[in-house]
Protein backbone atom coordinates (compact mmCIF):
# COMPACT_ATOMS: atom_id res chain seq x y z
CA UNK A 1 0.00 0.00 0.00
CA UNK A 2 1.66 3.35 -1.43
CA UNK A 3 0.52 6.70 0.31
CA UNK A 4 1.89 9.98 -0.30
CA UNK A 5 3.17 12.15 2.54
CA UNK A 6 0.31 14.29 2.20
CA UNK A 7 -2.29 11.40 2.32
CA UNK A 8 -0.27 9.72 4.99
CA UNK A 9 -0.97 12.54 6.97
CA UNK A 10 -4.90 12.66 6.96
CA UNK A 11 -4.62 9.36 7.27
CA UNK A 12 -3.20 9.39 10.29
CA UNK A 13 -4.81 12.42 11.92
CA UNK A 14 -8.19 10.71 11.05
CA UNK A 15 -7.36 7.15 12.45
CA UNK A 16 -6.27 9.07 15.62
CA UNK A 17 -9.38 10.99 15.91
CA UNK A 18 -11.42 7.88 15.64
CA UNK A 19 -12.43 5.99 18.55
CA UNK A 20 -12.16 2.30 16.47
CA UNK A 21 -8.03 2.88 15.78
CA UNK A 22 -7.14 3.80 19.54
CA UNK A 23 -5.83 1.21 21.56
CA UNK A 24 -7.66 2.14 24.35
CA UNK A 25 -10.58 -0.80 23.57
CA UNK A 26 -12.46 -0.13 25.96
CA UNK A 27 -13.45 3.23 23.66
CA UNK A 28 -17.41 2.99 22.70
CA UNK A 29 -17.67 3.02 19.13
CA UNK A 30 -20.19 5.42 17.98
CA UNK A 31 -20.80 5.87 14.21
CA UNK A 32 -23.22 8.42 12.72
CA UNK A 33 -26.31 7.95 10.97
CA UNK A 34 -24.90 9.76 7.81
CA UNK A 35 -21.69 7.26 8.15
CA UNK A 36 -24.04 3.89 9.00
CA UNK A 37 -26.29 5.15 5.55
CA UNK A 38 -23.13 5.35 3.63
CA UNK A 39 -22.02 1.97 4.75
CA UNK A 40 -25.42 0.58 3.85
CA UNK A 41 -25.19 2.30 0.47
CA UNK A 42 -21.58 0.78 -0.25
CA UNK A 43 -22.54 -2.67 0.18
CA UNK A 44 -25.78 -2.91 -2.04
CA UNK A 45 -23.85 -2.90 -4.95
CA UNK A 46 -22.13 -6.00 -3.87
CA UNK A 47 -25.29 -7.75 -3.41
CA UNK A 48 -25.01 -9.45 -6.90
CA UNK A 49 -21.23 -11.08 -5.70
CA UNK A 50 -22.84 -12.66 -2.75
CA UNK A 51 -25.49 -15.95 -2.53
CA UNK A 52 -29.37 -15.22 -1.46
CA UNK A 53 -30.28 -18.86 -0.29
CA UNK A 54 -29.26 -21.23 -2.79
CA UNK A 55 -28.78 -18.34 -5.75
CA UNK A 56 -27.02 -15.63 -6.76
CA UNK A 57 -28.40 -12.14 -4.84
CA UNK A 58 -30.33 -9.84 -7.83
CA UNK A 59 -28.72 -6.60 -8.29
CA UNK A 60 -30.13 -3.76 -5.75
CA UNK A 61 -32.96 -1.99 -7.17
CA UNK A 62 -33.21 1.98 -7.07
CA UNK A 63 -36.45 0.95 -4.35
CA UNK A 64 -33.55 -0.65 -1.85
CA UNK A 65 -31.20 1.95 -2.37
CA UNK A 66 -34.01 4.51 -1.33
CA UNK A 67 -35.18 1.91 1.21
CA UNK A 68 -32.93 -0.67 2.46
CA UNK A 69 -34.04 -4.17 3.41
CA UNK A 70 -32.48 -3.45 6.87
CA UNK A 71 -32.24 -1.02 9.33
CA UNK A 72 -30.11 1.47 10.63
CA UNK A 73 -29.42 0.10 14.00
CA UNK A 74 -28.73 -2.94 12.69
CA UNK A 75 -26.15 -2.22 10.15
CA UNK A 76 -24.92 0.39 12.96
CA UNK A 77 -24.05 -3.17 14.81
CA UNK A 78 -22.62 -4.86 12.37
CA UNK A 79 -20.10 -1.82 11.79
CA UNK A 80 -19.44 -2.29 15.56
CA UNK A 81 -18.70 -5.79 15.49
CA UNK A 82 -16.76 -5.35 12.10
CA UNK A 83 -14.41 -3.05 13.86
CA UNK A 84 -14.42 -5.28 16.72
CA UNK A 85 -13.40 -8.32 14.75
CA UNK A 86 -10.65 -6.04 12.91
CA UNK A 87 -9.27 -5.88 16.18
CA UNK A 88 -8.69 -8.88 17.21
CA UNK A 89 -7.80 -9.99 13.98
CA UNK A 90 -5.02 -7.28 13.93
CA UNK A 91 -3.96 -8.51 17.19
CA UNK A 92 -3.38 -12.30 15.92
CA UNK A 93 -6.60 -13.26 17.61
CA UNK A 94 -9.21 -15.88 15.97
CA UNK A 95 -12.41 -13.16 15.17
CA UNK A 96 -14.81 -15.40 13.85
CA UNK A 97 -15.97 -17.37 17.11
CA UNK A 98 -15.65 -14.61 19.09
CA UNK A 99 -17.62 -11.80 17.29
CA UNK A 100 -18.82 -12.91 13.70
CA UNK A 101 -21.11 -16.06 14.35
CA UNK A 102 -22.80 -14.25 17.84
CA UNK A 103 -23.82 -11.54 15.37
CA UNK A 104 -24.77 -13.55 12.60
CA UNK A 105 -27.17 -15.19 14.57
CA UNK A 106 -29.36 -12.93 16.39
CA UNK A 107 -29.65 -11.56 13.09
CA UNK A 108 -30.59 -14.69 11.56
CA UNK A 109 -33.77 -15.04 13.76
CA UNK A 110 -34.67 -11.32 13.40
CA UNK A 111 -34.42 -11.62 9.61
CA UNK A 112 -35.40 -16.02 8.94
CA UNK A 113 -36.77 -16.11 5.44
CA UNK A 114 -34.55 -12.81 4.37
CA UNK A 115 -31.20 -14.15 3.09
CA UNK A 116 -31.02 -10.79 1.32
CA UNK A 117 -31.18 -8.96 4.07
CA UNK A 118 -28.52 -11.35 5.89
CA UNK A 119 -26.19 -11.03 2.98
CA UNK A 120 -25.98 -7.30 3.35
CA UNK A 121 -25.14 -6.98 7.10
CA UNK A 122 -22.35 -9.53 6.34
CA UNK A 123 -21.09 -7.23 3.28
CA UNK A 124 -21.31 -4.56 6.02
CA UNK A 125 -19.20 -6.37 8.48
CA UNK A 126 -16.59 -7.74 5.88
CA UNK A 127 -16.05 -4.04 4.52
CA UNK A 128 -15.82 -2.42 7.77
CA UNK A 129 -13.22 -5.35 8.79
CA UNK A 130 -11.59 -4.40 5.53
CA UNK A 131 -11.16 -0.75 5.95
CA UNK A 132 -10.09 -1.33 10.07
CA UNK A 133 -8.02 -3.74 9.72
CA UNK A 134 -5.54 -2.04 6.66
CA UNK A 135 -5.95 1.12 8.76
CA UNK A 136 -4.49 -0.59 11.94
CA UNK A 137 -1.44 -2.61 10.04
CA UNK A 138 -0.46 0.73 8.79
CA UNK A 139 -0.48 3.22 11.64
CA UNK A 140 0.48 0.53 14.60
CA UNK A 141 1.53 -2.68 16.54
CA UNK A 142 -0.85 -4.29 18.58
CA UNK A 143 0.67 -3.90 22.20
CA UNK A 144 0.62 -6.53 24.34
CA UNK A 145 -1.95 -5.51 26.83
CA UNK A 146 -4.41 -4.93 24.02
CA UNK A 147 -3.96 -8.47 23.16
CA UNK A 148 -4.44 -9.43 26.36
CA UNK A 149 -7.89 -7.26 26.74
CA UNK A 150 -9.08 -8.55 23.86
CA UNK A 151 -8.78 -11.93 24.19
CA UNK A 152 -10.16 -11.44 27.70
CA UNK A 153 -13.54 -9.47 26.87
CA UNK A 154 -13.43 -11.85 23.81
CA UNK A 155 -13.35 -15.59 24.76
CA UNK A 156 -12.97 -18.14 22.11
CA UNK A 157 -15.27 -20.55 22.62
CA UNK A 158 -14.16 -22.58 20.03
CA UNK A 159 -11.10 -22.90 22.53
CA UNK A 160 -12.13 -26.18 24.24
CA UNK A 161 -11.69 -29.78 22.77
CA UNK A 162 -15.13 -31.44 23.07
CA UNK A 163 -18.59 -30.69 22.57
CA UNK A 164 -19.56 -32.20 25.76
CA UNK A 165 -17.13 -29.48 27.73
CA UNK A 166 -19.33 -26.66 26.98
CA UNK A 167 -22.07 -27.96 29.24
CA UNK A 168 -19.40 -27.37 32.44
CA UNK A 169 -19.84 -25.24 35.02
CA UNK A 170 -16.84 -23.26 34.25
CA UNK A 171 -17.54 -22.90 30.78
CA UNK A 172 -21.10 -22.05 31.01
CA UNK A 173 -20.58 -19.15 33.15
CA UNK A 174 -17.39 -18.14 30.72
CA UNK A 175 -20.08 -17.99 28.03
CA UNK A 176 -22.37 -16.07 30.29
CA UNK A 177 -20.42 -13.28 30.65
CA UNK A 178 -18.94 -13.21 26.81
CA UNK A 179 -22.58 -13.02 26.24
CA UNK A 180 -23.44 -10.30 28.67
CA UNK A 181 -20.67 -8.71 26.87
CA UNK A 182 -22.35 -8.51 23.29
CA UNK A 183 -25.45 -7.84 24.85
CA UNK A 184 -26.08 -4.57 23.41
CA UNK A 185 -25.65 -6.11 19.63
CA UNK A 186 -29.07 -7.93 21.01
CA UNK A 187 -32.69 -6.96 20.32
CA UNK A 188 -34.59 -6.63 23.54
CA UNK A 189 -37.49 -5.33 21.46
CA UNK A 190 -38.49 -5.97 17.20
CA UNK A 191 -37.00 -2.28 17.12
CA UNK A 192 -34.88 -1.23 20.06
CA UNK A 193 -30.97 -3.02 20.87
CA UNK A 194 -30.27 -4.51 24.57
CA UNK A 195 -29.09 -1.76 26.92
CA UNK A 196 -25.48 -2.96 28.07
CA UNK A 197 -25.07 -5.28 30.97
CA UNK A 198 -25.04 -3.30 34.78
CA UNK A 199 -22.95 -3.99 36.95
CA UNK A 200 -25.27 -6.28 38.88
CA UNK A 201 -26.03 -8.38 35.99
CA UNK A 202 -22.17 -9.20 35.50
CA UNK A 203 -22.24 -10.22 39.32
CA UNK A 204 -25.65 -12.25 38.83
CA UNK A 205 -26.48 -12.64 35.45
CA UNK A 206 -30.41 -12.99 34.95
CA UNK A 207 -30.03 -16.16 33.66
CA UNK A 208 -29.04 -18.71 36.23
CA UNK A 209 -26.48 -21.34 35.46
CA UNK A 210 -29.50 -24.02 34.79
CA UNK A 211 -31.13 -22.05 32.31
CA UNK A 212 -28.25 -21.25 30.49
CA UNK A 213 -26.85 -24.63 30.28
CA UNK A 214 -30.17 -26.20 28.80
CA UNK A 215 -29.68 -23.36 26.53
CA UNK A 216 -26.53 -24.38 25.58
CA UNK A 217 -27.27 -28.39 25.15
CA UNK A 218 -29.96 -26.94 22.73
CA UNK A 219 -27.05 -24.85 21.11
CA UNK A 220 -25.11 -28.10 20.45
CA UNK A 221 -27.85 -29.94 18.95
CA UNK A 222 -28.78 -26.42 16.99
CA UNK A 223 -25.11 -26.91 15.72
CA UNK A 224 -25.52 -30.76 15.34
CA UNK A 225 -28.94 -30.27 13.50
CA UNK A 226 -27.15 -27.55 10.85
CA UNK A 227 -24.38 -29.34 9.88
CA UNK A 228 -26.92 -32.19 8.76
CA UNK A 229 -29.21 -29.86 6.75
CA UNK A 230 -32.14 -29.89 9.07
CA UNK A 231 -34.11 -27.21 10.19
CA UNK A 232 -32.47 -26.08 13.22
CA UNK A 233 -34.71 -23.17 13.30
CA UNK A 234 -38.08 -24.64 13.83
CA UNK A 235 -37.08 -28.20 15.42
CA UNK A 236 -34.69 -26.49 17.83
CA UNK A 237 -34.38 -23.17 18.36
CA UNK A 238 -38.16 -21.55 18.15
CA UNK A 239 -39.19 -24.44 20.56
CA UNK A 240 -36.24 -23.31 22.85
CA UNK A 241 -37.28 -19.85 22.82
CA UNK A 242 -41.07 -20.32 23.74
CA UNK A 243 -40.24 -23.20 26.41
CA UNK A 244 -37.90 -20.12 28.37
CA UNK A 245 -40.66 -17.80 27.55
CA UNK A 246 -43.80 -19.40 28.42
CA UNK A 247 -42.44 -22.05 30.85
CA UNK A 248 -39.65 -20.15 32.76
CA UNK A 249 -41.38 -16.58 32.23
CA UNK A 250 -37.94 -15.28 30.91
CA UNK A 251 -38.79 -11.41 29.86
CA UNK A 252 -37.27 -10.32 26.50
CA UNK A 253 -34.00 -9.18 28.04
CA UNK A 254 -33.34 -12.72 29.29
CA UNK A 255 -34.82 -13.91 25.83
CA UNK A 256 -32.30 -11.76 24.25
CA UNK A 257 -29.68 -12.98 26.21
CA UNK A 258 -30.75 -16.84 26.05
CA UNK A 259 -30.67 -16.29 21.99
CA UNK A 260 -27.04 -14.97 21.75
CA UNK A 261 -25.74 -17.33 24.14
CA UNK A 262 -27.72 -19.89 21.66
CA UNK A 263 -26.06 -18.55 18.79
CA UNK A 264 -22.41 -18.30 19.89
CA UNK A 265 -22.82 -22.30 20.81
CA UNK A 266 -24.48 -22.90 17.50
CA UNK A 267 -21.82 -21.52 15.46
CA UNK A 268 -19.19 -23.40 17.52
CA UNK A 269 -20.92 -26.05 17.26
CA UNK A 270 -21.04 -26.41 13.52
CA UNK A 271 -17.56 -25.03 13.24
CA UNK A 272 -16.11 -28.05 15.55
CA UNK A 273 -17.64 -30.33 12.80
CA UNK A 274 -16.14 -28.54 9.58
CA UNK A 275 -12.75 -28.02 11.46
CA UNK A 276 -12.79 -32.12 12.56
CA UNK A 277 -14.06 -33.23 8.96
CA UNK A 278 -16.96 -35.12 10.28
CA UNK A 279 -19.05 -35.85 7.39
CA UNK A 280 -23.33 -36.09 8.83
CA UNK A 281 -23.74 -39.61 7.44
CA UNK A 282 -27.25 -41.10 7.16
CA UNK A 283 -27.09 -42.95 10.33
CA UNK A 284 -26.00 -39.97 12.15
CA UNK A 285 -28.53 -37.33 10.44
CA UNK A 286 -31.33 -40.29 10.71
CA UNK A 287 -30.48 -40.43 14.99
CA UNK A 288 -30.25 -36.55 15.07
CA UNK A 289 -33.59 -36.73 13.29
CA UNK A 290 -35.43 -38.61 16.09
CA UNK A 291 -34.35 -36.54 18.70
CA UNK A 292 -36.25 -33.13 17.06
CA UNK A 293 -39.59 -32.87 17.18
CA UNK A 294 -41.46 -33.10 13.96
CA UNK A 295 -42.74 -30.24 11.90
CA UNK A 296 -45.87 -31.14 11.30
CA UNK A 297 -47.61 -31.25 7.41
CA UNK A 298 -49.83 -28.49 6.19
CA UNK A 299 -53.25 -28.99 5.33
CA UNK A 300 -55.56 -28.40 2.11
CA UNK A 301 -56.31 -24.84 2.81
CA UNK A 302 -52.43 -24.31 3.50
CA UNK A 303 -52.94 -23.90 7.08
CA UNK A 304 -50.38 -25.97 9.58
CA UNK A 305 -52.11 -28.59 12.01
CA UNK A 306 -49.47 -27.53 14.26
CA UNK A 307 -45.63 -26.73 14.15
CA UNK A 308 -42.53 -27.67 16.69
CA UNK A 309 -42.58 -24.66 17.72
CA UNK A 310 -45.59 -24.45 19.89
CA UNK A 311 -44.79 -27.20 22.46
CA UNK A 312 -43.72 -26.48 25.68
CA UNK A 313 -40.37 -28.09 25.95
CA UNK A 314 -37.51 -27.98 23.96
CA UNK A 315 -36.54 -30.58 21.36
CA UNK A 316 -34.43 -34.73 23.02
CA UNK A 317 -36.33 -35.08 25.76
CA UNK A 318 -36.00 -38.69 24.82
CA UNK A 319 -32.41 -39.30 25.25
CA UNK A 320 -30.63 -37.48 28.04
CA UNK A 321 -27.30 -36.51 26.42
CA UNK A 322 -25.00 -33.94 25.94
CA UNK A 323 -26.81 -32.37 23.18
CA UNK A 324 -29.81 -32.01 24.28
CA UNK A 325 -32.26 -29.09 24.01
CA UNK A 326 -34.43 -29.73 27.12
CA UNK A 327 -33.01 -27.25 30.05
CA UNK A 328 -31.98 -29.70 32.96
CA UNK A 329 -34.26 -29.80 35.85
């Protein structure tokens, strides 16, 4: 990368006047409406590079550009956790487990049935990544203790060996507070983010360890479920959702935090299996298959006679294992 004394100079005077290029981490990152629209407005032309479902994403239409398919506070976020994932990235540290996937899937249940949508907060992220991270390699090092604070507010999950060490005590509440941590990338309402953890949260979260590790079992099979092409969404995580909700009473700030915490396992989850090879055979998708509750056919009129999503508990409450979805009792 060539720069010109000139250009090396605003360069650097604007990467020291932002907030995302200081090592002080701890820095809230704040971008503007104007600068969250332009971001929006850069990656709709990319839209045709990129894969809506199981096709190529049509070209943005003048309608989109006028009116995105998402909103502002959402691609506001994924600019945050771009820059975020720059970071550690920058700093040698694995991004995608720590930042990426968490996002990726609280968006996924706020936009299911929009891969459109999806595909464009991802362009967002990957271009703000982009821009952060070339910035950073040329103005600095990564010191040290900004390693270190990173990789501390940032746990890698993905860090431990076996599936079945995520349901540990240890673990659990490791994932608790990584999750309290990226709790204002949540939506505690169709239209309004998480407020960031207090104080007392971080000391007690509102989820107890219980709840969270049924959540997690259900993240695992979630994961599990994925990697064999079944619908994760409707056999696992919807009934998950409304067995907290209607069972436990969770209110949509524990909701919000139960879905993150969901998501982070999720994504591990399918990651262990890519990373290990471990092809979903037909004896291993067939067993998986038994353990989720059934989605149930649609009638003449078009109209479900009911969906797995409705029940009260959680998907495996036939086999006690591991990765299970039921929250242990």
């Amino acid at each position: 990368m060539r720069l010109s004394l000139s250009g090396l100079a605003v360069l650097i005077s604007f990467m020291m006047a932002t907030p995302a290029f200081s090592q002080d981490i701890n820095t809230p990152l704040h971008f503007s409406d104007q600068e969250t629209r332009k971001a929006i407005a850069d990656a709709l032309p990319m839209l045709p590079k990129l894969t809506c479902g199981k096709t190529k994403c049509a070209p943005p239409t003048p309608k989109e550009f006028a009116n995105p398919p998402i909103n502002i506070d959402d691609a506001r976020v994924a600019m945050r956790v771009g820059t975020k994932s720059a970071q550690l990235s920058w700093c040698g540290l694995d991004w995608r487990p720590r930042t990426y996937e968490a996002m990726m899937q609280v968006f996924r249940y706020k936009y299911r049935g929009n891969p459109r949508s999806m595909a464009l907060l991802h362009t967002i992220h990957s271009l703000q990544y982009g821009r952060i991270f070339t910035n950073l390699q040329v103005l600095k090092t990564c010191s040290a203790q900004t390693r270190a604070d990173l990789d501390k507010q940032n746990p890698k999950i993905a860090a431990f060996n076996t599936l079945a060490n995520l349901t540990e005590d240890d673990i659990v509440k490791k994932m608790l507070t990584v999750v309290l941590n990226k709790l204002p990338e949540a939506m505690c309402t169709p239209k309004k983010h998480c407020a960031p953890a207090t104080d007392a949260e971080k000391a007690k979260p509102p989820v107890s360890l219980e709840q969270a590790r049924g959540v997690v079992k259900a993240g695992i099979l979630s994961g599990s479920a994925e990697h064999c092409g079944l619908d994760w969404q409707r056999r696992v995580f919807l009934p998950t959702l409304n067995y907290y909700r209607k069972k436990e009473k969770m209110n949509e700030r524990q909701i919000a935090i139960i879905s993150v915490l969901h998501g982070i396992v999720q994504g591990y989850t399918a990651t262990h299996h890519k990373m290990h090879d471990e092809t979903c055979t037909a004896a291993m998708r067939q067993e998986l298959d038994k353990k989720l509750p059934k989605l149930k056919a649609k009638t003449k009129d078009g109209k479900k006679k009911g969906d797995a999503n409705k029940g009260g508990k959680p998907a495996e409450e036939k086999k006690p294992s591991t990765a299970e979805a039921k929250p242990k009792e």
